[in-house]
C-alpha atoms as a PDB file:
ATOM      1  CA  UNK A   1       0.000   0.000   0.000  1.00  0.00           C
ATOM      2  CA  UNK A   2       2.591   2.601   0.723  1.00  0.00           C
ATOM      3  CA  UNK A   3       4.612   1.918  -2.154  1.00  0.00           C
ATOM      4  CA  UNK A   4       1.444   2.539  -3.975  1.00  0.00           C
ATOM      5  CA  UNK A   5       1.507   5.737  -2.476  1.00  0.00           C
ATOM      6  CA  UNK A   6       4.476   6.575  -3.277  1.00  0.00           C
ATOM      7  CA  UNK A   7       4.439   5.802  -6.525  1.00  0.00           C
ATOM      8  CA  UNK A   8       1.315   7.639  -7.168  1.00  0.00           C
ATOM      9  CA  UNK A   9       2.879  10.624  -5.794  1.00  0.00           C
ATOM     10  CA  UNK A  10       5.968  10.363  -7.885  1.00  0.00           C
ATOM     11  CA  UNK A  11       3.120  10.624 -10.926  1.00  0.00           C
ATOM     12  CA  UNK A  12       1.630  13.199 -10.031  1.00  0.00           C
ATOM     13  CA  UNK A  13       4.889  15.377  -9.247  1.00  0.00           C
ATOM     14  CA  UNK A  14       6.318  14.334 -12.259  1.00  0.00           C
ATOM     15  CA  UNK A  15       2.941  15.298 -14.158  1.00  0.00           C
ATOM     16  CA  UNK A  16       3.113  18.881 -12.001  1.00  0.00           C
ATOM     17  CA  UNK A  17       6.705  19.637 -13.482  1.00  0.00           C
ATOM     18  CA  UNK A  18       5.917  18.476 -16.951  1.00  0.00           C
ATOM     19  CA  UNK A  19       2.472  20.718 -16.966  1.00  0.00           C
ATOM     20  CA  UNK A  20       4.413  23.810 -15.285  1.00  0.00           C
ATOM     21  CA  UNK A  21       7.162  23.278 -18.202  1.00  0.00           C
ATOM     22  CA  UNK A  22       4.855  23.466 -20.978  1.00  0.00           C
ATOM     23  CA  UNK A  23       3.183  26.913 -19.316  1.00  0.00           C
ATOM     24  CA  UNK A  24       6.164  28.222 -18.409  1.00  0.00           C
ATOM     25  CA  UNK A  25       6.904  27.607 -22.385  1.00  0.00           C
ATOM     26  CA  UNK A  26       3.843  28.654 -24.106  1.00  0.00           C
ATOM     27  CA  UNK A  27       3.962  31.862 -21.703  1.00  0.00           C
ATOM     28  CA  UNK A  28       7.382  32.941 -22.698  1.00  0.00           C
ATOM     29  CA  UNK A  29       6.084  32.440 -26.680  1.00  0.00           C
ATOM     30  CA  UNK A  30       3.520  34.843 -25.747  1.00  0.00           C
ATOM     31  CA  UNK A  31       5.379  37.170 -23.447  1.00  0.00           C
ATOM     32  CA  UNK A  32       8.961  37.540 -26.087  1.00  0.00           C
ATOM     33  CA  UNK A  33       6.680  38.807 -29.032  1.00  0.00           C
ATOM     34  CA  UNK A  34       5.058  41.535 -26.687  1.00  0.00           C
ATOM     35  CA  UNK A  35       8.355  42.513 -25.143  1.00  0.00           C
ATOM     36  CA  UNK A  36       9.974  42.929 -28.373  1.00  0.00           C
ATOM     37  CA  UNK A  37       6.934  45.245 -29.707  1.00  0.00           C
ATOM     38  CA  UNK A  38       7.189  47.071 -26.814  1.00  0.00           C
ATOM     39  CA  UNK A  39      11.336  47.845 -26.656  1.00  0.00           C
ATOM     40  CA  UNK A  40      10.820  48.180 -30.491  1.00  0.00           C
ATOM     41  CA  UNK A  41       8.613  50.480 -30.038  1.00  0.00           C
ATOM     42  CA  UNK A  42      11.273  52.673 -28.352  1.00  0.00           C
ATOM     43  CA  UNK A  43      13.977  52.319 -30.127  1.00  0.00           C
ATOM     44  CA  UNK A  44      15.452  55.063 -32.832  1.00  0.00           C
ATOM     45  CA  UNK A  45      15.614  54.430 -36.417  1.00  0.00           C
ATOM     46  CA  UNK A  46      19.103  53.836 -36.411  1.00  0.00           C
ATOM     47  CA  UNK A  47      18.919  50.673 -34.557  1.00  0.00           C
ATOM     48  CA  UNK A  48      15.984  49.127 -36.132  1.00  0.00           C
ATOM     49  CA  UNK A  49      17.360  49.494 -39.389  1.00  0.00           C
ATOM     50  CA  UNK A  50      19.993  47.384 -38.475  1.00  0.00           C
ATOM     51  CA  UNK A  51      17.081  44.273 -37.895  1.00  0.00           C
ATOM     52  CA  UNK A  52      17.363  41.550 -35.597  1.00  0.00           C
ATOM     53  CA  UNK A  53      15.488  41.267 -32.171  1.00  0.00           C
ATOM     54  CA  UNK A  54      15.590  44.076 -29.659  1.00  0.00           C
ATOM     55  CA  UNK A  55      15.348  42.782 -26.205  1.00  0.00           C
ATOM     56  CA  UNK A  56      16.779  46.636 -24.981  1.00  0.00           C
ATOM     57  CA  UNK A  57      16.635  49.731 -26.654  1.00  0.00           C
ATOM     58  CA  UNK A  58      20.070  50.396 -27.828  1.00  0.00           C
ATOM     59  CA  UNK A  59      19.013  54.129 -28.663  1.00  0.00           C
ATOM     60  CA  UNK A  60      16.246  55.044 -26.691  1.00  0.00           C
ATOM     61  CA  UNK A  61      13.892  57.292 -28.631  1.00  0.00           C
ATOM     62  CA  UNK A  62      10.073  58.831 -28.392  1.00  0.00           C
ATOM     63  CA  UNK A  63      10.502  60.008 -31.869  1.00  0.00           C
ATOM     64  CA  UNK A  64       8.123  57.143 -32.913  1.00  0.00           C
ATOM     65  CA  UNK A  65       5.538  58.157 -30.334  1.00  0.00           C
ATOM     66  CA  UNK A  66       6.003  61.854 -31.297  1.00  0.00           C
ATOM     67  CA  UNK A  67       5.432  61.405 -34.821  1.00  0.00           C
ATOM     68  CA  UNK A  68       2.281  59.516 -33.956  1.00  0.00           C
ATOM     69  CA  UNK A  69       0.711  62.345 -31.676  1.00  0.00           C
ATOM     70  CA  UNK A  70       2.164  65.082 -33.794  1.00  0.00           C
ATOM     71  CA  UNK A  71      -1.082  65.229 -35.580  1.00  0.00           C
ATOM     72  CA  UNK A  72      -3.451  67.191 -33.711  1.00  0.00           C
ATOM     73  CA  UNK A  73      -6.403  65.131 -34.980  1.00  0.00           C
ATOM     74  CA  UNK A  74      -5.295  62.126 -33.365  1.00  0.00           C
ATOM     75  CA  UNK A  75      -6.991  63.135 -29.952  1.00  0.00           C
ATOM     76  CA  UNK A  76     -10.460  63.529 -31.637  1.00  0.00           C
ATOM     77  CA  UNK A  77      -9.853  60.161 -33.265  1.00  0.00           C
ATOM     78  CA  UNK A  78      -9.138  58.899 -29.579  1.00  0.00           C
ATOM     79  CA  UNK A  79     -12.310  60.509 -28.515  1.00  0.00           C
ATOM     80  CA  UNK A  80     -14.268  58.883 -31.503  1.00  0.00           C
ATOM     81  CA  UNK A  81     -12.988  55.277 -30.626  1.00  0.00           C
ATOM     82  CA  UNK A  82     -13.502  55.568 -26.750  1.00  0.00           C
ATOM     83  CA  UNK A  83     -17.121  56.902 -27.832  1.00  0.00           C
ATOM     84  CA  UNK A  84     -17.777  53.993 -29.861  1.00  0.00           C
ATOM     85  CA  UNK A  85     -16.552  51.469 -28.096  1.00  0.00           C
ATOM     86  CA  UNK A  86     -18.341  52.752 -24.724  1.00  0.00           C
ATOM     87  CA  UNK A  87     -21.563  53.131 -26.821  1.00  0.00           C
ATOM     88  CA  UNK A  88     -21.435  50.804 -28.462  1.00  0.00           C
ATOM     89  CA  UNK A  89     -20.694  47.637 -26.412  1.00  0.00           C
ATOM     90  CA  UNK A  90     -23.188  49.121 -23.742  1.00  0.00           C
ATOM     91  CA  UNK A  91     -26.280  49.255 -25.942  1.00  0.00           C
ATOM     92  CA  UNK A  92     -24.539  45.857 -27.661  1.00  0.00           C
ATOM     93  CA  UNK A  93     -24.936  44.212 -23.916  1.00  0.00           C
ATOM     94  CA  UNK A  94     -28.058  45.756 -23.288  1.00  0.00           C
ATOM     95  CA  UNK A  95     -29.794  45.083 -26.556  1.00  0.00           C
ATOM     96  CA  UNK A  96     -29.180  41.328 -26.559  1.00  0.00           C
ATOM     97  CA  UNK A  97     -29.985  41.095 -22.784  1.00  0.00           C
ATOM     98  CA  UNK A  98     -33.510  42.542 -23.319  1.00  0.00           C
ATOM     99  CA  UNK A  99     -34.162  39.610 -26.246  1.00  0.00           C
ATOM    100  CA  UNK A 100     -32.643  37.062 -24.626  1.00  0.00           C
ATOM    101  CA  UNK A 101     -34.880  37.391 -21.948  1.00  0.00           C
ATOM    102  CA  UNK A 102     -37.542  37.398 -23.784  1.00  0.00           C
ATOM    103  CA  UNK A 103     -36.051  34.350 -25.460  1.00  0.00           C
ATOM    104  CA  UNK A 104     -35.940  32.813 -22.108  1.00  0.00           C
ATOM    105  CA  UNK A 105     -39.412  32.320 -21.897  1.00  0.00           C
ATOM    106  CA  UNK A 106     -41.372  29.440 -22.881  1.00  0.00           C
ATOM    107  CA  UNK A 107     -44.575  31.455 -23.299  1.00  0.00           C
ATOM    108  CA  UNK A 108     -43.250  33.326 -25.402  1.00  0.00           C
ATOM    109  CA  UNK A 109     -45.599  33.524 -29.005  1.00  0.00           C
ATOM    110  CA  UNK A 110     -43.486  32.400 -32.437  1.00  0.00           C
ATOM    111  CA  UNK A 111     -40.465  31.767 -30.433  1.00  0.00           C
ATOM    112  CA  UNK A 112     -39.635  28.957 -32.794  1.00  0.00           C
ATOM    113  CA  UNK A 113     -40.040  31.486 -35.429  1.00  0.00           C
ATOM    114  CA  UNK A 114     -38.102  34.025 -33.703  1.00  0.00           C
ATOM    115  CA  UNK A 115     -35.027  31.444 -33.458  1.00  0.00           C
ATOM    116  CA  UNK A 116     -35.533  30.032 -36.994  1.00  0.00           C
ATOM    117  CA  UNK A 117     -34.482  33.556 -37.939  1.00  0.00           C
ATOM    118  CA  UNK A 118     -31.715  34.284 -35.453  1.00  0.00           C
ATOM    119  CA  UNK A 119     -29.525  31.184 -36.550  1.00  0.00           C
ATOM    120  CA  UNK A 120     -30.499  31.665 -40.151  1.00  0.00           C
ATOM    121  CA  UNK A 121     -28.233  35.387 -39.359  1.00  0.00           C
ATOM    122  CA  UNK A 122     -25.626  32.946 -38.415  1.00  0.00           C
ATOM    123  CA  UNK A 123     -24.783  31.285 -41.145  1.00  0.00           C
ATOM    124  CA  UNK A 124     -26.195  33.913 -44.142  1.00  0.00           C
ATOM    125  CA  UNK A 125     -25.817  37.957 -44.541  1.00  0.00           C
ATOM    126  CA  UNK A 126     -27.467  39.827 -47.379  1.00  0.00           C
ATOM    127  CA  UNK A 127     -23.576  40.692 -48.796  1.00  0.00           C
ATOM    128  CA  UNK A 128     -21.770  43.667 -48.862  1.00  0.00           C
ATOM    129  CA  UNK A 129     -23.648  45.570 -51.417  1.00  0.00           C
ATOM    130  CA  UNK A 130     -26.940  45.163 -50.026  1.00  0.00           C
ATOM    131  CA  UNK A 131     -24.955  46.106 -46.739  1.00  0.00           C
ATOM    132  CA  UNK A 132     -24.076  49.042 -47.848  1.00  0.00           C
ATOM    133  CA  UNK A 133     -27.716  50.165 -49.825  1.00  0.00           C
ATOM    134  CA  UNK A 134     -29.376  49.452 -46.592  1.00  0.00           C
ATOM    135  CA  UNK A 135     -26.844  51.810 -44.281  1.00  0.00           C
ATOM    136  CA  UNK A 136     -26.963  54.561 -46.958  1.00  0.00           C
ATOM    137  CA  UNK A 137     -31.265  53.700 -47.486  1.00  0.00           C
ATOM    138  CA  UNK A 138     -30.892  55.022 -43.109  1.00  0.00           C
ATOM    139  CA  UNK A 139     -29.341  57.347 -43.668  1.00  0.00           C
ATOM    140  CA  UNK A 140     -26.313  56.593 -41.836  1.00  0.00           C
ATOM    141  CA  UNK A 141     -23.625  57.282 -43.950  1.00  0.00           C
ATOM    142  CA  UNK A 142     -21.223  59.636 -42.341  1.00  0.00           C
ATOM    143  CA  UNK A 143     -22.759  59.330 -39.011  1.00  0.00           C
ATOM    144  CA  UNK A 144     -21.595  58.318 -36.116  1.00  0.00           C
ATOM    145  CA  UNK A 145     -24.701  55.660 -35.213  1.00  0.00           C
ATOM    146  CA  UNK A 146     -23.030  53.236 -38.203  1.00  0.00           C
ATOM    147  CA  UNK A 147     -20.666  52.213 -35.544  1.00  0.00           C
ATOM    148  CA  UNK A 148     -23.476  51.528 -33.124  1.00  0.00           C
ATOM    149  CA  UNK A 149     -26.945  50.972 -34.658  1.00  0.00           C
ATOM    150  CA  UNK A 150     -25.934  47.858 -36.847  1.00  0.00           C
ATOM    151  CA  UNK A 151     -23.914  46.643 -34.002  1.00  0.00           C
ATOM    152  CA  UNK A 152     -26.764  46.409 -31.671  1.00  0.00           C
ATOM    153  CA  UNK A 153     -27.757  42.703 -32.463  1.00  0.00           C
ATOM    154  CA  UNK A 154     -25.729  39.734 -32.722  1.00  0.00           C
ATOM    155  CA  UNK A 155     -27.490  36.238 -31.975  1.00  0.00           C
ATOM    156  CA  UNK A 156     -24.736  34.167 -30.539  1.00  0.00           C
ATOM    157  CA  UNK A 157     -24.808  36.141 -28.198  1.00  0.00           C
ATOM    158  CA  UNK A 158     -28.183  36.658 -27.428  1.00  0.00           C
ATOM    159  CA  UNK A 159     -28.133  32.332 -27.225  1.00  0.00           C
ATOM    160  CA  UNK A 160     -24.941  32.707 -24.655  1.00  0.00           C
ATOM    161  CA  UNK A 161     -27.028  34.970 -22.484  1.00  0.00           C
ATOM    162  CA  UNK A 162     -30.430  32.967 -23.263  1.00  0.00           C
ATOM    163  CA  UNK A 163     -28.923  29.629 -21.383  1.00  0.00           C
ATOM    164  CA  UNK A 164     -27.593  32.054 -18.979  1.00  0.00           C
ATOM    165  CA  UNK A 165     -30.965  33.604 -17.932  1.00  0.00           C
ATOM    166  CA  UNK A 166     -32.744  29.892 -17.679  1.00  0.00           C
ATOM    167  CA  UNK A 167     -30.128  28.970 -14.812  1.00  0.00           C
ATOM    168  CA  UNK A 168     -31.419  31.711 -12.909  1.00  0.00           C
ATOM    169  CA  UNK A 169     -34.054  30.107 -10.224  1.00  0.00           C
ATOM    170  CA  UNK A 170     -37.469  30.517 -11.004  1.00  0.00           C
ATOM    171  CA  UNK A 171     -38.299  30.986  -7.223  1.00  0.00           C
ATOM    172  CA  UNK A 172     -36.827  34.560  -7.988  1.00  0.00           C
ATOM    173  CA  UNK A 173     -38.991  35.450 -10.346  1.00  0.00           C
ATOM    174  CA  UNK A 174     -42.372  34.339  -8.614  1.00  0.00           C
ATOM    175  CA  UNK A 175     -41.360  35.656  -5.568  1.00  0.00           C
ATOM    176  CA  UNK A 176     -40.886  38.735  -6.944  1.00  0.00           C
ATOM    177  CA  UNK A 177     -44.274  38.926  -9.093  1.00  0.00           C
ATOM    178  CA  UNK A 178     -45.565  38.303  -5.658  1.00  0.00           C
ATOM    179  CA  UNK A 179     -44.573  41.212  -4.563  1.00  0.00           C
ATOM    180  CA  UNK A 180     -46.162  42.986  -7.561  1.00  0.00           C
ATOM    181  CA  UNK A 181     -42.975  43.229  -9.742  1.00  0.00           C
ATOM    182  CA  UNK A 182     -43.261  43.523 -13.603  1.00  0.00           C
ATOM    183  CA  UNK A 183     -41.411  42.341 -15.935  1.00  0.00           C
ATOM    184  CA  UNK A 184     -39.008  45.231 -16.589  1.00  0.00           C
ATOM    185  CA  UNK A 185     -38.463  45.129 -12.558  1.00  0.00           C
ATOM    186  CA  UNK A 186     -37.349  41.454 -13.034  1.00  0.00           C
ATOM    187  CA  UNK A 187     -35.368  41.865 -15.933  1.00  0.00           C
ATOM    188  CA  UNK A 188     -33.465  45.385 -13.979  1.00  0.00           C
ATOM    189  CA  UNK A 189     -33.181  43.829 -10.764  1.00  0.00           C
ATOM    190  CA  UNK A 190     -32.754  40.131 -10.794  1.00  0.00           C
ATOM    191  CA  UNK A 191     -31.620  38.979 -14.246  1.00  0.00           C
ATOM    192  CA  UNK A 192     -29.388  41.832 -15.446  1.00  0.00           C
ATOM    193  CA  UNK A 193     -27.461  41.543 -11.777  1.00  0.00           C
ATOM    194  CA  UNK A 194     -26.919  37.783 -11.948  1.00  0.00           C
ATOM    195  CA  UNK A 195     -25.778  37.774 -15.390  1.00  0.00           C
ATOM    196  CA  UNK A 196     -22.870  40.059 -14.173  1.00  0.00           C
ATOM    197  CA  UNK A 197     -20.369  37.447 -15.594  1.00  0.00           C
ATOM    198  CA  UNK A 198     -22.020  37.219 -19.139  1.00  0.00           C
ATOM    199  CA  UNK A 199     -22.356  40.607 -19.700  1.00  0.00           C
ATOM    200  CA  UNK A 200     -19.079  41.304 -18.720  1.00  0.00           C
ATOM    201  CA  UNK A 201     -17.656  38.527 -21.297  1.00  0.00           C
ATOM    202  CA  UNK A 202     -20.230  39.986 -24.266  1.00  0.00           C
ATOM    203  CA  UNK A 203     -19.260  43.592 -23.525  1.00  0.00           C
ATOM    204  CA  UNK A 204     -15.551  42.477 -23.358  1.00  0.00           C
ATOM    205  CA  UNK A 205     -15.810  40.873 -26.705  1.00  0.00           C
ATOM    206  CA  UNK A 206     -17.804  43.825 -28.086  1.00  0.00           C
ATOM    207  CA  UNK A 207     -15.769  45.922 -26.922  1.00  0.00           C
ATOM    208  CA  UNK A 208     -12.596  44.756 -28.185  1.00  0.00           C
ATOM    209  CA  UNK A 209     -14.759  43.928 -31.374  1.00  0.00           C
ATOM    210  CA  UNK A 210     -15.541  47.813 -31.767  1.00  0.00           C
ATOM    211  CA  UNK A 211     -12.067  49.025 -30.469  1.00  0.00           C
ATOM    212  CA  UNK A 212     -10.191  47.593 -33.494  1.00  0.00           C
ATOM    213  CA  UNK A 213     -12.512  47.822 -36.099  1.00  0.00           C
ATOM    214  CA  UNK A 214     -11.659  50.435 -38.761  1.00  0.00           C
ATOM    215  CA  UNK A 215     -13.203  48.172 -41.996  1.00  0.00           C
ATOM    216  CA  UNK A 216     -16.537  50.241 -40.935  1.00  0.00           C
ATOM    217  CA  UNK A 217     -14.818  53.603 -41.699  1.00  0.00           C
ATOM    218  CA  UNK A 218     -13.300  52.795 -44.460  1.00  0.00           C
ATOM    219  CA  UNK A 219     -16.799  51.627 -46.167  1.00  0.00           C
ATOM    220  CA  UNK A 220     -19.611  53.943 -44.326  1.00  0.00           C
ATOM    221  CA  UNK A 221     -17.608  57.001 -43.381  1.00  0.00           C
ATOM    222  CA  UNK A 222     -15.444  60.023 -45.549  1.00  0.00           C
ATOM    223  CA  UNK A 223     -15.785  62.425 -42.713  1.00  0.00           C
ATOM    224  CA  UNK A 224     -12.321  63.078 -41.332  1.00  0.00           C
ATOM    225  CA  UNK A 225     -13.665  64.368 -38.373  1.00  0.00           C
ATOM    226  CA  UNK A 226     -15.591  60.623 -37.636  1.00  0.00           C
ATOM    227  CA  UNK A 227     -12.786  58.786 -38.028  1.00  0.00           C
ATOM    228  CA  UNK A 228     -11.367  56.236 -35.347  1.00  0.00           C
ATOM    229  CA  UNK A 229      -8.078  55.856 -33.770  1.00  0.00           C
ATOM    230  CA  UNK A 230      -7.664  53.036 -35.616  1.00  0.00           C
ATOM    231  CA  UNK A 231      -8.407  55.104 -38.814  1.00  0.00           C
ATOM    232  CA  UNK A 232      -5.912  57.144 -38.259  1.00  0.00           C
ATOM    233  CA  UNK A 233      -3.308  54.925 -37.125  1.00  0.00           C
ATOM    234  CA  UNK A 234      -3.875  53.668 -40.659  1.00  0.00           C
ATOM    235  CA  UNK A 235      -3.713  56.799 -42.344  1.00  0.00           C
ATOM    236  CA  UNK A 236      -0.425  57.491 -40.385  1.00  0.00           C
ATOM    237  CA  UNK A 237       1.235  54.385 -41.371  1.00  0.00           C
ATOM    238  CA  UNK A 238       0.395  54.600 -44.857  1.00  0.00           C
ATOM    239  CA  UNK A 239       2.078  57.919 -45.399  1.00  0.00           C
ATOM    240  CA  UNK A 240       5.229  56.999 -43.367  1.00  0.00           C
ATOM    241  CA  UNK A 241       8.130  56.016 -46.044  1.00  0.00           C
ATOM    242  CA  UNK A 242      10.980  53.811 -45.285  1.00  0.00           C
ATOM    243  CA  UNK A 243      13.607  55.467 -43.512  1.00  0.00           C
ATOM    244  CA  UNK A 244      11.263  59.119 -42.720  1.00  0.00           C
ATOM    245  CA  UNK A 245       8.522  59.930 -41.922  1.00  0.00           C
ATOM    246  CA  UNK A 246       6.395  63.109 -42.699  1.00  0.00           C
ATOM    247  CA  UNK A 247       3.926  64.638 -40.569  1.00  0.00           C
ATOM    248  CA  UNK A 248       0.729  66.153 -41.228  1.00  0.00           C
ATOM    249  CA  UNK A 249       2.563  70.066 -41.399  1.00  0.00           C
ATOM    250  CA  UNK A 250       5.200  68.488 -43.263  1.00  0.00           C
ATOM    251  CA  UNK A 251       7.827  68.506 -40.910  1.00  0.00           C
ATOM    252  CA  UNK A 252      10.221  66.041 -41.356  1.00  0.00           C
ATOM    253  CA  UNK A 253      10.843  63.507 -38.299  1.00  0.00           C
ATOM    254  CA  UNK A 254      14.503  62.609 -37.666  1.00  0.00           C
ATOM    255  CA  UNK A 255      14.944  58.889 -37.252  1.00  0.00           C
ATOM    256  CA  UNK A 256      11.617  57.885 -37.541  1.00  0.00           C
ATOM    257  CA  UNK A 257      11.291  54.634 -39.885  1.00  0.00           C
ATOM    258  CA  UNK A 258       7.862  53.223 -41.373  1.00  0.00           C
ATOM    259  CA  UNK A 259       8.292  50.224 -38.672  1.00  0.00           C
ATOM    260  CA  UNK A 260       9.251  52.106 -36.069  1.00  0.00           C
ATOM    261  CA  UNK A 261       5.755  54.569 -36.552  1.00  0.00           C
ATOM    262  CA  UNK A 262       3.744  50.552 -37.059  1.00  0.00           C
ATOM    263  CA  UNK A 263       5.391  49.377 -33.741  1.00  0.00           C
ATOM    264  CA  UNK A 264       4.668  52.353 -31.819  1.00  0.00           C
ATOM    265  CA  UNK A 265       1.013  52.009 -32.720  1.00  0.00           C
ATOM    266  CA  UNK A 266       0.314  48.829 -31.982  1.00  0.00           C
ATOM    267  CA  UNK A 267       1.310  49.649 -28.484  1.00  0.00           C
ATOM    268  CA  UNK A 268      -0.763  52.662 -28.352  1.00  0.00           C
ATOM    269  CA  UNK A 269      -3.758  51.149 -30.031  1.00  0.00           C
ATOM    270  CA  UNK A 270      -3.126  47.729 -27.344  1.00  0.00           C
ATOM    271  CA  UNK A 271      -2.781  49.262 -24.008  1.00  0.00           C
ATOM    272  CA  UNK A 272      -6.293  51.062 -23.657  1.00  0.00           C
ATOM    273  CA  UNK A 273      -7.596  47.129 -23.769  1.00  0.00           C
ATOM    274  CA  UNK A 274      -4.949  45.274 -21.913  1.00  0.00           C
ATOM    275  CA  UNK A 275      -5.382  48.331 -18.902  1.00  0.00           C
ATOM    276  CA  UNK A 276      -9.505  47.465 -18.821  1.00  0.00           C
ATOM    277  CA  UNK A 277      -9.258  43.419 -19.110  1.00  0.00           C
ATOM    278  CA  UNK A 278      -8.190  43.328 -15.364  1.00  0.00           C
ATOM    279  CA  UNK A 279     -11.194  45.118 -14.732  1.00  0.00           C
ATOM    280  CA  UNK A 280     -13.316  42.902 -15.906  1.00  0.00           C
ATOM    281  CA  UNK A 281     -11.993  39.460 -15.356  1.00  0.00           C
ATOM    282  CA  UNK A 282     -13.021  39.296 -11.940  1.00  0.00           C
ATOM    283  CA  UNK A 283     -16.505  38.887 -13.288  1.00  0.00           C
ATOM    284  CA  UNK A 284     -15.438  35.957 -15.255  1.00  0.00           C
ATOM    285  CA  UNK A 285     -14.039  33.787 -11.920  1.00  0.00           C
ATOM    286  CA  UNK A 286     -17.322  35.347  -9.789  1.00  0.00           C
ATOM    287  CA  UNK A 287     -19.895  32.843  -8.271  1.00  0.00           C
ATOM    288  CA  UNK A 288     -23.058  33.633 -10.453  1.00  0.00           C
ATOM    289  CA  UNK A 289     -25.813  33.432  -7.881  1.00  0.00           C
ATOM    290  CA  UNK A 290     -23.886  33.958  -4.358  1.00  0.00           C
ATOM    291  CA  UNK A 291     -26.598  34.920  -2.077  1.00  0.00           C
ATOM    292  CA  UNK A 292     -29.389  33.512  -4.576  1.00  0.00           C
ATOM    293  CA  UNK A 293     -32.483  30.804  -3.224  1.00  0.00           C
ATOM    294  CA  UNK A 294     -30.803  28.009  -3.861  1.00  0.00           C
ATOM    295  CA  UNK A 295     -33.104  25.007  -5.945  1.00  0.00           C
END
């Protein structure tokens, strides 16, 4: 018996180091890409001409950074994408929550036809053409609702937060239309708080989803002064050359390189999500119904 114990422990220790090996790997794959964006990013001109990896700026320079922000219009293009994303993944969250609960119930009149149409959306769209009639037919061309009206809906996720809503006890609910509670009241003050960790994934997603899209500009939108960060950062990278870069007064930048103007966006365009994640993940690990009547 003990050396049965023994040996079983030797397994599992032996298991332990070989599953902490591979993690320590695959997190070191993830982490030396990052790093080397990031000490990239700062680096002159000089030195990233020369190639290679950078694991330490051999020059340190913000000339990257400063030929990014150089253009005044960069701020309301900040302003645009924190608008959109904040908009948009709210109303996204809030949108889907409202028909999934309604999708919840069983009572619920041409529910079957209701879902035949949501997963039909899943697999089909009407194109890009039609897309683009039906945006201009609402006359949202060069407006900023085409970032947020025809992002309302999205079906998976209305069917993520559909199962989520049926876990919910239904002793909740009829205790609380016992106290004369509507429907609304339920939805505002049972479901909605209970789903914290759903919504928080969906908006997440959304948000992230909304963040880095600029494909939506560059279709819907010719107004300069509706254009994302992202739209910009495109803009900016497009007119950078390969060892200069000009600004928008047509200054020249000293030792500022195409890649070093790329690299130094992709940290600026990153960091906004990678400081809110933490912010939300603790909704992800959170007990769903802590407190809850218990079935």
């Amino acid at each position: 018996m003990a050396g049965k114990v023994v040996k079983g422990d030797l397994d599992s220790r032996i298991f332990n180091f070989i599953n902490m090996s591979l993690l320590l790997i695959f997190t070191f794959i993830i982490i030396i890409p990052i790093w080397n964006v990031l000490v990239s990013s700062f680096s002159s001109g000089r030195s990233l001409a020369e190639g290679g990896f950078v694991f330490w700026p051999q020059e340190f320079s913000m000339e990257n950074y400063r030929a990014v922000f150089r253009d005044e219009t960069i701020w309301q293009a900040f302003f645009i994408s924190v608008a959109k994303t904040v908009i948009g993944a709210g109303t996204h969250v809030l949108f889907c929550a409202m028909v999934a609960y309604a999708y919840s119930k069983q009572n619920l009149r041409g529910r079957k036809l209701y879902s035949a149409l949501g997963i039909i959306t899943l697999f089909f769209s009407g194109g890009m053409i039609p897309t683009y009639l039906l945006i201009k037919s609402l006359g949202l061309l060069n407006s900023f609702w085409v970032y947020i009206i025809p992002a309302l809906f999205s079906f998976f996720d209305v069917i993520i937060l559909m199962n989520f809503f049926r876990n919910v006890p239904k002793s909740l609910e009829d205790s609380a239309k016992i106290d004369g509670a509507g429907d609304w009241r339920i939805f505002w003050s049972i479901y909605l708080p209970l789903s914290k960790p759903a919504l928080a994934t969906i908006a997440l997603f959304n948000g992230v989803g909304q963040w880095n899209d600029f494909i939506t500009t560059k279709l819907y939108v010719t107004d300069q002064a509706l254009y994302p960060l992202q739209m910009k950062i495109y803009e900016i990278i497009v007119q950078s050359q390969t060892n200069t870069m000009q600004n928008i007064g047509g200054s020249v930048v000293i030792e500022t390189t195409a890649r070093g103007v790329q690299l130094a966006t992709i940290v600026i365009t990153t960091l906004p999500i990678i400081l809110i994640y933490p912010l939300l993940q603790r909704h992800f690990i959170s007990g769903m119904m802590l407190g809850a009547v218990k079935e």
